[in-house]
PDB file of N, CA and C in Angstrom:
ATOM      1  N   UNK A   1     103.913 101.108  66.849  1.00  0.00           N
ATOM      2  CA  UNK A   1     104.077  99.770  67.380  1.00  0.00           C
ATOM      3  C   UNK A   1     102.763  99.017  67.262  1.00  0.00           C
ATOM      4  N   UNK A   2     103.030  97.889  66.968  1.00  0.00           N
ATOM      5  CA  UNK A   2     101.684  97.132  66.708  1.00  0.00           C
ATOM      6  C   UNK A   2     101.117  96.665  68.261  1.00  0.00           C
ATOM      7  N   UNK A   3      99.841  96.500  68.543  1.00  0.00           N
ATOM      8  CA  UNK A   3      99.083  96.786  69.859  1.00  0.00           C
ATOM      9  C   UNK A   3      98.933  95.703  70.304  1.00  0.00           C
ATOM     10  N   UNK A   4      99.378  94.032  69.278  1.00  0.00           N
ATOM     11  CA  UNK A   4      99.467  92.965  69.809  1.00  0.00           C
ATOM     12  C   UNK A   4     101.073  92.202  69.801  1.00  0.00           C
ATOM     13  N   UNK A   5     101.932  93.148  69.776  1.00  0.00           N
ATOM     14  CA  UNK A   5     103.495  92.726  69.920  1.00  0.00           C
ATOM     15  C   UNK A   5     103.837  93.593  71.044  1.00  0.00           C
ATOM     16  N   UNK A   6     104.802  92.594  71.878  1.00  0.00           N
ATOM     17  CA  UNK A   6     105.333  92.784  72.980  1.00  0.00           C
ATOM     18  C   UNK A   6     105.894  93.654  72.669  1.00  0.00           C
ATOM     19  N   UNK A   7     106.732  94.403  73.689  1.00  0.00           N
ATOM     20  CA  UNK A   7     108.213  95.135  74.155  1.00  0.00           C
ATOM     21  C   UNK A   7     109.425  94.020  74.709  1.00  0.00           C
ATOM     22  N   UNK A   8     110.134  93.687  73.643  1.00  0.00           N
ATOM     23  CA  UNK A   8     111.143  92.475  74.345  1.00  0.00           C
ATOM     24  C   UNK A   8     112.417  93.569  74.397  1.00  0.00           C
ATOM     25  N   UNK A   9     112.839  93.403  75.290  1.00  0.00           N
ATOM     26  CA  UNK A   9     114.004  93.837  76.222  1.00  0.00           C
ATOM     27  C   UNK A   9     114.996  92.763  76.324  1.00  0.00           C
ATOM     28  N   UNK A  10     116.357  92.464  76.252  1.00  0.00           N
ATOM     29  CA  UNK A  10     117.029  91.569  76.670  1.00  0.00           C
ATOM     30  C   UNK A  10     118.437  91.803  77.277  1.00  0.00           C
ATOM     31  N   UNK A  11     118.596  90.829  78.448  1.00  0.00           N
ATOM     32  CA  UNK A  11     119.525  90.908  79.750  1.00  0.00           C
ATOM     33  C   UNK A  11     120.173  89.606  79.596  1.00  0.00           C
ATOM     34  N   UNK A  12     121.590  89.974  79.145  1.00  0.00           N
ATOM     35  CA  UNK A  12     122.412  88.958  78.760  1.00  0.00           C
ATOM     36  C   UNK A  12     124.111  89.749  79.469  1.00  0.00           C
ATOM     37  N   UNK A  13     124.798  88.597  79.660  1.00  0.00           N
ATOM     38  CA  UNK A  13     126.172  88.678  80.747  1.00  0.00           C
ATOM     39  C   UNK A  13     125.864  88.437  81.702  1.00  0.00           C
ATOM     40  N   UNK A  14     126.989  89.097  82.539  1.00  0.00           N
ATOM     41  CA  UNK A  14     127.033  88.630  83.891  1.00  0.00           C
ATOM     42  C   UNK A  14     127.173  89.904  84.658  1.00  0.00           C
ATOM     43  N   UNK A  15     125.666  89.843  85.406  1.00  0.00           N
ATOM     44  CA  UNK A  15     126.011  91.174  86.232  1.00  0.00           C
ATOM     45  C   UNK A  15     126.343  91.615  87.354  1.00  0.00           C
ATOM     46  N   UNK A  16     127.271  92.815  87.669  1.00  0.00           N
ATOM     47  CA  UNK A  16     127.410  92.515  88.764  1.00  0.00           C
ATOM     48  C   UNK A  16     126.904  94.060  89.904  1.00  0.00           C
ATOM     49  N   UNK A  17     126.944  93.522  91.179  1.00  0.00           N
ATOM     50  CA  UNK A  17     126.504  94.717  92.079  1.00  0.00           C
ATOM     51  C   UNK A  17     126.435  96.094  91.436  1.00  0.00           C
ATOM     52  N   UNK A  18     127.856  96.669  91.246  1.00  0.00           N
ATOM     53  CA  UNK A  18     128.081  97.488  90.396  1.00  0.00           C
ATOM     54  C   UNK A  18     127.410  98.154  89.254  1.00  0.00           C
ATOM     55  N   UNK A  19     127.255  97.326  88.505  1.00  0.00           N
ATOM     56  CA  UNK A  19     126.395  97.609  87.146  1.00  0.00           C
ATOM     57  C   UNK A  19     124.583  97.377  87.146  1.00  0.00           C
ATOM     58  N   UNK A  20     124.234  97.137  88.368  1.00  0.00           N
ATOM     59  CA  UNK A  20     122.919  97.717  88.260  1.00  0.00           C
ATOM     60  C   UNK A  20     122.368  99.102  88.002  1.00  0.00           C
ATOM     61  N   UNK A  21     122.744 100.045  88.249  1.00  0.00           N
ATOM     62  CA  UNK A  21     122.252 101.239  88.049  1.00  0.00           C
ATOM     63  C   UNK A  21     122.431 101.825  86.613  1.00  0.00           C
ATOM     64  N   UNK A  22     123.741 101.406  85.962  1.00  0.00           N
ATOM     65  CA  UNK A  22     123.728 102.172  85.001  1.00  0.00           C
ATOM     66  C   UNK A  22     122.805 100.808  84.194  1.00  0.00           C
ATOM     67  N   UNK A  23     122.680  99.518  84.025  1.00  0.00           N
ATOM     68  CA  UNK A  23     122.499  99.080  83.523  1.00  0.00           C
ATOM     69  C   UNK A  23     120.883  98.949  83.414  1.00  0.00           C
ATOM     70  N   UNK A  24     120.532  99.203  84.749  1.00  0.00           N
ATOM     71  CA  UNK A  24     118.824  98.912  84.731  1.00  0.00           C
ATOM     72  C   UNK A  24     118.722 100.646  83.790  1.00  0.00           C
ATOM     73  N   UNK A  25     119.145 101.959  84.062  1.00  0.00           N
ATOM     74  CA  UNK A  25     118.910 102.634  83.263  1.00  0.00           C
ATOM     75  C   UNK A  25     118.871 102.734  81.995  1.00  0.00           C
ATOM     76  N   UNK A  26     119.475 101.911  81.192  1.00  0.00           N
ATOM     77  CA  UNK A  26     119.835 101.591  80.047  1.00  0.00           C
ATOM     78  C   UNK A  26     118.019 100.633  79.644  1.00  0.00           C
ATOM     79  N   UNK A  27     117.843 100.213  80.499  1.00  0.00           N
ATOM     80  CA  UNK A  27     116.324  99.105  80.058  1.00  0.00           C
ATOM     81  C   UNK A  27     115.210 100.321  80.471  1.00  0.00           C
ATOM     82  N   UNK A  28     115.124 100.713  81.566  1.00  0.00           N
ATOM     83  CA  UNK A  28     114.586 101.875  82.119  1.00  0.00           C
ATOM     84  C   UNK A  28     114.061 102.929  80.416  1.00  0.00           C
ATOM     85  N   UNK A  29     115.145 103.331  79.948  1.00  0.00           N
ATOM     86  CA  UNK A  29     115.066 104.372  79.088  1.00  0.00           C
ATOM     87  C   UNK A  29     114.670 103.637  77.469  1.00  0.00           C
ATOM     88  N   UNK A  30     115.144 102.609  77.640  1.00  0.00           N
ATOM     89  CA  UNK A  30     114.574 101.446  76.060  1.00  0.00           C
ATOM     90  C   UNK A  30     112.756 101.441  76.494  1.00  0.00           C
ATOM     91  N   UNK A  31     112.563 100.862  77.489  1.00  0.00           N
ATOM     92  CA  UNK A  31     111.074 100.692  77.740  1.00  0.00           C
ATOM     93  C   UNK A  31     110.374 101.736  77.748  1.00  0.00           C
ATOM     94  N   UNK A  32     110.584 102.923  78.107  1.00  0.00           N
ATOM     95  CA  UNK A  32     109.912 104.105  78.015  1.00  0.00           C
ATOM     96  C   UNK A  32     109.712 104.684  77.145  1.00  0.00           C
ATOM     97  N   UNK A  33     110.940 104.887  76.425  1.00  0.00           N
ATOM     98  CA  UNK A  33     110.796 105.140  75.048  1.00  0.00           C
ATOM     99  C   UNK A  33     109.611 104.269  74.066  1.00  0.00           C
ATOM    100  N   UNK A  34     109.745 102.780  74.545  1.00  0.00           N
ATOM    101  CA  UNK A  34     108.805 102.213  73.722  1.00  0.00           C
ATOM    102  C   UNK A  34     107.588 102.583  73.842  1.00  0.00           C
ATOM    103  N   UNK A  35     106.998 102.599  75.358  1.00  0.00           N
ATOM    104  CA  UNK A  35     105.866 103.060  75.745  1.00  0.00           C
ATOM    105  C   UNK A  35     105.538 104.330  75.565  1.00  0.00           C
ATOM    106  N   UNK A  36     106.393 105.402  75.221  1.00  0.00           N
ATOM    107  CA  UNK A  36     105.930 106.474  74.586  1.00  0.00           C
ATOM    108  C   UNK A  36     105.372 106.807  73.574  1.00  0.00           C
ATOM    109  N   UNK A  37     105.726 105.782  72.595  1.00  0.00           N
ATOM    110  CA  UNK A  37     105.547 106.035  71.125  1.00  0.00           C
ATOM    111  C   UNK A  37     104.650 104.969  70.912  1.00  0.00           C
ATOM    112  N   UNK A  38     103.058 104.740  72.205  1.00  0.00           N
ATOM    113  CA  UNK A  38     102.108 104.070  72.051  1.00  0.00           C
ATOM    114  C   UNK A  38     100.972 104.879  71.509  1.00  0.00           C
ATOM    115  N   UNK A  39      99.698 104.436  71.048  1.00  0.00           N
ATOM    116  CA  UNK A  39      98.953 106.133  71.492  1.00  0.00           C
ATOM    117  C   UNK A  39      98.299 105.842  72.757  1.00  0.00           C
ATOM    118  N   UNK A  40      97.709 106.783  72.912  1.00  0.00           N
ATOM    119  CA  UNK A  40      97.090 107.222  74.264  1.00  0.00           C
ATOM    120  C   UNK A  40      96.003 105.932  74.567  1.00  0.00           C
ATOM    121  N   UNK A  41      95.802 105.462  73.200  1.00  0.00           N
ATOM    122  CA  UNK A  41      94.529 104.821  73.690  1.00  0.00           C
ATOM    123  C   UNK A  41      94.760 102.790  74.096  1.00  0.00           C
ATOM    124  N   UNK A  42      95.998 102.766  73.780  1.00  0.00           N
ATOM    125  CA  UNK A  42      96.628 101.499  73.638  1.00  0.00           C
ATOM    126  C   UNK A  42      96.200 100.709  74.876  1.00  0.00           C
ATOM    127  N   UNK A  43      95.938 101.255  75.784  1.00  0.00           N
ATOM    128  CA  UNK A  43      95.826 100.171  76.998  1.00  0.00           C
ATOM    129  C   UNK A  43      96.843  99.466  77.113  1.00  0.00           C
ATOM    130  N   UNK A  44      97.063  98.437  78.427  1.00  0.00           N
ATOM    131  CA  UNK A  44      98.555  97.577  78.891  1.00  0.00           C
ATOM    132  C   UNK A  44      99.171  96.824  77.928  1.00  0.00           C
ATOM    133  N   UNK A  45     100.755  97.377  77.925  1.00  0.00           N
ATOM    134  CA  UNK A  45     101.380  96.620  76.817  1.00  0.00           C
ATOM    135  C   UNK A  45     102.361  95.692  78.273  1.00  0.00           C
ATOM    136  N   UNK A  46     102.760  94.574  77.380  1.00  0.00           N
ATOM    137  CA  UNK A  46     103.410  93.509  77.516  1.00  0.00           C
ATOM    138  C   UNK A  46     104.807  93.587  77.553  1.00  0.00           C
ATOM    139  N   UNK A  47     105.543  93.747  78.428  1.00  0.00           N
ATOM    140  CA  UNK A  47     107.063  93.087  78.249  1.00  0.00           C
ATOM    141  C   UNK A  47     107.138  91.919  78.600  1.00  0.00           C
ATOM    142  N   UNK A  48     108.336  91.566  77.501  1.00  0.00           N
ATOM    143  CA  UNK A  48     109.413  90.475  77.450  1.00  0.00           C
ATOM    144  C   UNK A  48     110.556  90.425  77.959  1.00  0.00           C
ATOM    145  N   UNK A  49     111.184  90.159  78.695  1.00  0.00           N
ATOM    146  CA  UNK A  49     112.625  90.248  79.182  1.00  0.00           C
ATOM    147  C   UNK A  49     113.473  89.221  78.590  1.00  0.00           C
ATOM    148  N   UNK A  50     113.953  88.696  77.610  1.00  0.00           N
ATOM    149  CA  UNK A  50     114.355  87.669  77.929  1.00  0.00           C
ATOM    150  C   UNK A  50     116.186  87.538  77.971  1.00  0.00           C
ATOM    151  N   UNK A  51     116.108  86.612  79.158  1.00  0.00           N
ATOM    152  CA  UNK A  51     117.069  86.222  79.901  1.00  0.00           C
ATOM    153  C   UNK A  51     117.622  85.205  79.816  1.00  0.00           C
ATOM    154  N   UNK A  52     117.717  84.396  78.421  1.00  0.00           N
ATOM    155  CA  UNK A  52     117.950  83.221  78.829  1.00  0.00           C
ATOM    156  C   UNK A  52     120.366  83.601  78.169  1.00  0.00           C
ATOM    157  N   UNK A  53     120.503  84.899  77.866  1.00  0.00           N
ATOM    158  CA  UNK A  53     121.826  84.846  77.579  1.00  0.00           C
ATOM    159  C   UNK A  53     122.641  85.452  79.611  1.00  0.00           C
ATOM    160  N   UNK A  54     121.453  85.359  80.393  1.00  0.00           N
ATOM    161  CA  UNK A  54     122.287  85.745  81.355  1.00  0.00           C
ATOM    162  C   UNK A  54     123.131  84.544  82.059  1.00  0.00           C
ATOM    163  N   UNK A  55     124.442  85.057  82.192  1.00  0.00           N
ATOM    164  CA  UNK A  55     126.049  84.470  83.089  1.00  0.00           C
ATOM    165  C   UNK A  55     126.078  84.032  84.199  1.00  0.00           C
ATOM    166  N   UNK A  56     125.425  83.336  85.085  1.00  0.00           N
ATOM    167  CA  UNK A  56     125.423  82.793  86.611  1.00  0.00           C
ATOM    168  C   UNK A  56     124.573  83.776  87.182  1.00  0.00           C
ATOM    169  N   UNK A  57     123.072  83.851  86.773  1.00  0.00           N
ATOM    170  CA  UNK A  57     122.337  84.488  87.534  1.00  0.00           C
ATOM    171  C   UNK A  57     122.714  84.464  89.142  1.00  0.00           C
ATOM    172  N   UNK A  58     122.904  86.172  89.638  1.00  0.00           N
ATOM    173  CA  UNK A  58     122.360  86.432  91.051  1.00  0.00           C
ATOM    174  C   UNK A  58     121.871  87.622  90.797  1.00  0.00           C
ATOM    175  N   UNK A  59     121.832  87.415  92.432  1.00  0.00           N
ATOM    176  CA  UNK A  59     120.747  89.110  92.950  1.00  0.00           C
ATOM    177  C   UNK A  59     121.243  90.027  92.303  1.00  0.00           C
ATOM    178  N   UNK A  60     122.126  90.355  91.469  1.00  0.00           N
ATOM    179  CA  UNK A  60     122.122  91.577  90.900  1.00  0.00           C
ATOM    180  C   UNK A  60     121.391  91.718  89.586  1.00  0.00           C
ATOM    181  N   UNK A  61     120.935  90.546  88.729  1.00  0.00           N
ATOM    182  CA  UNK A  61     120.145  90.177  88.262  1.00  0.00           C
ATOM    183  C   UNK A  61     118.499  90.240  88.611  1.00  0.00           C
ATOM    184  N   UNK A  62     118.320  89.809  89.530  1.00  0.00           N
ATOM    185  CA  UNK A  62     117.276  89.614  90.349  1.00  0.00           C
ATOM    186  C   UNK A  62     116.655  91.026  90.392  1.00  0.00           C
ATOM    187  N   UNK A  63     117.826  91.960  91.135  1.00  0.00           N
ATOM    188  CA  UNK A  63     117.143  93.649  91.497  1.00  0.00           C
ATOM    189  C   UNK A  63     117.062  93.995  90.058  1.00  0.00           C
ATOM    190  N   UNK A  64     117.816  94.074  89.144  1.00  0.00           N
ATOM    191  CA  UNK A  64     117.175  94.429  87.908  1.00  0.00           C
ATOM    192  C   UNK A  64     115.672  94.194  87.095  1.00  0.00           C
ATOM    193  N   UNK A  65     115.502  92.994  87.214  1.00  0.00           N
ATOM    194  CA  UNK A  65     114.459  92.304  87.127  1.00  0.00           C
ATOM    195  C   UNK A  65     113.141  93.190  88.018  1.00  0.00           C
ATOM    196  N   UNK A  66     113.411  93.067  89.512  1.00  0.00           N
ATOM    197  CA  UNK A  66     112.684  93.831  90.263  1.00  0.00           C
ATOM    198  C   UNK A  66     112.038  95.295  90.360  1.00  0.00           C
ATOM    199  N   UNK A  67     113.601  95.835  89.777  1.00  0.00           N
ATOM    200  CA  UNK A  67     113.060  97.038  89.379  1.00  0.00           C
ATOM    201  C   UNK A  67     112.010  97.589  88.321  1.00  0.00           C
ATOM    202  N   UNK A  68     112.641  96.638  87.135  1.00  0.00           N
ATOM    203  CA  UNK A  68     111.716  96.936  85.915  1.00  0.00           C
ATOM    204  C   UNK A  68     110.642  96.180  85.829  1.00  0.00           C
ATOM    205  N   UNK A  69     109.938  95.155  86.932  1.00  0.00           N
ATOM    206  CA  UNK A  69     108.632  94.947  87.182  1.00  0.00           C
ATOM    207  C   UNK A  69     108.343  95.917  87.939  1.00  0.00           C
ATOM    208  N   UNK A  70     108.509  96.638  89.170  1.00  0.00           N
ATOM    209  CA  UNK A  70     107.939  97.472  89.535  1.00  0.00           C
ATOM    210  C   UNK A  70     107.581  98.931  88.901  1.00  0.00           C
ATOM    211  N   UNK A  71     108.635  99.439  87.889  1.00  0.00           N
ATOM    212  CA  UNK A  71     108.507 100.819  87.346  1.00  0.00           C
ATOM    213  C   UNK A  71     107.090 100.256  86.076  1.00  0.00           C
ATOM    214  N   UNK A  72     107.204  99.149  85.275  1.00  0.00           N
ATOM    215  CA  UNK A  72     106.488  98.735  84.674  1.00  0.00           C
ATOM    216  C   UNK A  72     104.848  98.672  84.971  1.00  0.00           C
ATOM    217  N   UNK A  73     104.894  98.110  86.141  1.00  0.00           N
ATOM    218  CA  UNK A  73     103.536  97.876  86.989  1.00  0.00           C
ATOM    219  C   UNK A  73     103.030  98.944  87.183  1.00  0.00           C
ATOM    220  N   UNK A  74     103.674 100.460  87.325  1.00  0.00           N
ATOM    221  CA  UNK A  74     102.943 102.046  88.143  1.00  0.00           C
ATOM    222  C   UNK A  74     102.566 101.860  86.311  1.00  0.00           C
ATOM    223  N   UNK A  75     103.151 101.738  85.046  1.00  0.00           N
ATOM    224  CA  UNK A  75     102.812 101.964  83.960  1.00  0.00           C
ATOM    225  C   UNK A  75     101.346 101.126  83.674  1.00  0.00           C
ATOM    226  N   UNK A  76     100.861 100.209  84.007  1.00  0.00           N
ATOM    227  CA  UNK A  76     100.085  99.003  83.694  1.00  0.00           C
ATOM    228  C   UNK A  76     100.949  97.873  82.760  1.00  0.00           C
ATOM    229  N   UNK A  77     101.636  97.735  82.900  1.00  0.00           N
ATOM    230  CA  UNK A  77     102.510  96.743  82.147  1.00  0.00           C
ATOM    231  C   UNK A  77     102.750  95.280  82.880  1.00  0.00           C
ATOM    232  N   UNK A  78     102.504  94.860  82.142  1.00  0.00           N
ATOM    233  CA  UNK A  78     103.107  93.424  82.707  1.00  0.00           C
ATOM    234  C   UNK A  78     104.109  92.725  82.213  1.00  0.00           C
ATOM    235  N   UNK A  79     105.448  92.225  82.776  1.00  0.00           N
ATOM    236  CA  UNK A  79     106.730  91.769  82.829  1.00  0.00           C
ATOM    237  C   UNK A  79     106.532  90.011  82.987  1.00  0.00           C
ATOM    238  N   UNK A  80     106.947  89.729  81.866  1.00  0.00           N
ATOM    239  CA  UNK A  80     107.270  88.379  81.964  1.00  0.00           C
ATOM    240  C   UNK A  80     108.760  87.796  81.527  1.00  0.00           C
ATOM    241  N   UNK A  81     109.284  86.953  82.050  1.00  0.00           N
ATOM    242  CA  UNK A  81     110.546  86.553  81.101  1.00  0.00           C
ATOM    243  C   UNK A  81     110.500  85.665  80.339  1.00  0.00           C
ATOM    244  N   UNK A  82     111.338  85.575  79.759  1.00  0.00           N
ATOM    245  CA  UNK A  82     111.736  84.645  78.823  1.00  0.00           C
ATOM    246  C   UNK A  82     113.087  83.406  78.888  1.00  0.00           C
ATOM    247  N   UNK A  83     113.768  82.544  78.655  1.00  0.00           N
ATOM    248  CA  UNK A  83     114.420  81.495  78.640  1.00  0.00           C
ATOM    249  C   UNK A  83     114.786  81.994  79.878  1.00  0.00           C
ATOM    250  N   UNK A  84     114.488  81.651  81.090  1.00  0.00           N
ATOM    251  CA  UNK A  84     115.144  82.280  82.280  1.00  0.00           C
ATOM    252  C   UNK A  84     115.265  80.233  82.710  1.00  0.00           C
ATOM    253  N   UNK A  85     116.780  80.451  83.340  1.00  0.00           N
ATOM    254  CA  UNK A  85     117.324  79.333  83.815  1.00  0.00           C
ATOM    255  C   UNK A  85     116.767  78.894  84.638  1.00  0.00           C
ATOM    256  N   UNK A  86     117.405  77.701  85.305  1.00  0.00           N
ATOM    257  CA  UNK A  86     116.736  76.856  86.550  1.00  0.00           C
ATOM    258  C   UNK A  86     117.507  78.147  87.743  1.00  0.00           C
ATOM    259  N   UNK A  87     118.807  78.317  87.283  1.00  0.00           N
ATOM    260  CA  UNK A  87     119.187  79.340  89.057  1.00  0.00           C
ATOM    261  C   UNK A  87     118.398  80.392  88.963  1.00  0.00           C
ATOM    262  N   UNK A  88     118.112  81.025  87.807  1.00  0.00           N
ATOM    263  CA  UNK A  88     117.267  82.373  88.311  1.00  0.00           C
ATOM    264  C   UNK A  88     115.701  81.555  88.559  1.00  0.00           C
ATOM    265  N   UNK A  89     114.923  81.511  88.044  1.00  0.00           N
ATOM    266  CA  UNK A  89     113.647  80.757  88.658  1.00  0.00           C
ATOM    267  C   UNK A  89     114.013  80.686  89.908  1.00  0.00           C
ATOM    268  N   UNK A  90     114.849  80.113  90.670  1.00  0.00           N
ATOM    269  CA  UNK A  90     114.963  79.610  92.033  1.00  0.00           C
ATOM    270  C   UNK A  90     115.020  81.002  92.542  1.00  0.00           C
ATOM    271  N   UNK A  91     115.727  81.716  92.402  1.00  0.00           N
ATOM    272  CA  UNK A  91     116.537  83.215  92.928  1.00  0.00           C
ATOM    273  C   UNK A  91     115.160  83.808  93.156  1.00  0.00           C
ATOM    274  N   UNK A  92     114.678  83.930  91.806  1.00  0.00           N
ATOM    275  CA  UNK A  92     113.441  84.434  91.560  1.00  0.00           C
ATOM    276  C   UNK A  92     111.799  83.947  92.836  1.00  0.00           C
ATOM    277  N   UNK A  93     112.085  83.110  92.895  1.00  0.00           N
ATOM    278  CA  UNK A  93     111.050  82.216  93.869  1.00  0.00           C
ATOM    279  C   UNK A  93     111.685  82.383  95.377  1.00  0.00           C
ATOM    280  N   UNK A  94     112.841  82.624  95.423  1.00  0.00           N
ATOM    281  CA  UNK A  94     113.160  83.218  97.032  1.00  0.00           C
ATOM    282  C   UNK A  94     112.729  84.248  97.423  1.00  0.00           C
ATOM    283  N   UNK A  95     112.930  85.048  96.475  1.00  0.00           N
ATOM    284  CA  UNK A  95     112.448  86.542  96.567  1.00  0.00           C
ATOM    285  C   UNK A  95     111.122  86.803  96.031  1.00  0.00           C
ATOM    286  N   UNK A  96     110.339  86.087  95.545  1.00  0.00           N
ATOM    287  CA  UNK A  96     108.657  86.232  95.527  1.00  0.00           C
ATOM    288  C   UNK A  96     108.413  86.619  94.228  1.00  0.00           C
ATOM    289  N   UNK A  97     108.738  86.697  93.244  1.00  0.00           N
ATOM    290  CA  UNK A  97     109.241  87.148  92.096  1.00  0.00           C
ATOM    291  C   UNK A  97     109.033  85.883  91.189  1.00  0.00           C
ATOM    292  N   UNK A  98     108.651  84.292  91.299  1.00  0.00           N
ATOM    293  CA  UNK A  98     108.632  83.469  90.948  1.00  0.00           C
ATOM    294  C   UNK A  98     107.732  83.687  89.124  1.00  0.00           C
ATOM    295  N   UNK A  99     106.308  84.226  89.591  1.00  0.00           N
ATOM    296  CA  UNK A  99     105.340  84.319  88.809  1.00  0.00           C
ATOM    297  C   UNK A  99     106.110  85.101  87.317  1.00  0.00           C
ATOM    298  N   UNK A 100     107.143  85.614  87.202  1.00  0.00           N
ATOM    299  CA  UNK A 100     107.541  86.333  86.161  1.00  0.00           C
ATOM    300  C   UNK A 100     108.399  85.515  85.042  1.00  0.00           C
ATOM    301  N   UNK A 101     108.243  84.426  85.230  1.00  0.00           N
ATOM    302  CA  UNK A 101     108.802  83.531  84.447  1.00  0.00           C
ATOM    303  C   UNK A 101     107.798  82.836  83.333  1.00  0.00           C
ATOM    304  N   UNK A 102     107.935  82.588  82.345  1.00  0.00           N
ATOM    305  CA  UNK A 102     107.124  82.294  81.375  1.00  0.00           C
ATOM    306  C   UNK A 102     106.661  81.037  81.221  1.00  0.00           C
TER     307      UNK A 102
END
């Protein structure tokens, strides 16, 4: 992987309560994988999320989001999104989460 290209990830539909778990696993196991096959010496890589194909952003959106900034962050990674709507921004800014928008 080249050491100045992101990790873009993308979260598109409509999600619901339900499908967080299998679904954040599904990003969970894409990102790791990416970050595995860094070398050792790479220092903090960059994700991309982008969101701009997601379906009536809510919180089930949101905890996804949440999660994979936090598992990201124990990595040194930093999570930003991409085309993220006016409802998630807002969603996003209720829950403190604002700054992850691009």
């Amino acid at each position: 992987m080249d050491a100045t290209k992101p990790i873009v990830l993308v979260i598109a539909g409509h999600l619901t309560p339900a499908e967080v778990p299998r679904f954040y696993e599904e990003l969970y196991e894409r990102l790791y994988g990416e970050l595995a096959a860094l070398p050792d010496d790479f220092g903090a890589a960059e994700v991309i999320c982008e969101v701009g194909g997601l379906v009536r952003p809510n919180l089930a959106a949101v905890e996804v989001l949440a999660r994979l900034r936090l598992d990201a962050r124990r990595r040194g990674c930093r999570v930003r999104l991409r085309g993220a709507a006016r409802e998630l921004r807002l969603l996003l800014d209720l829950v403190g989460l604002g700054d992850m928008a691009l």
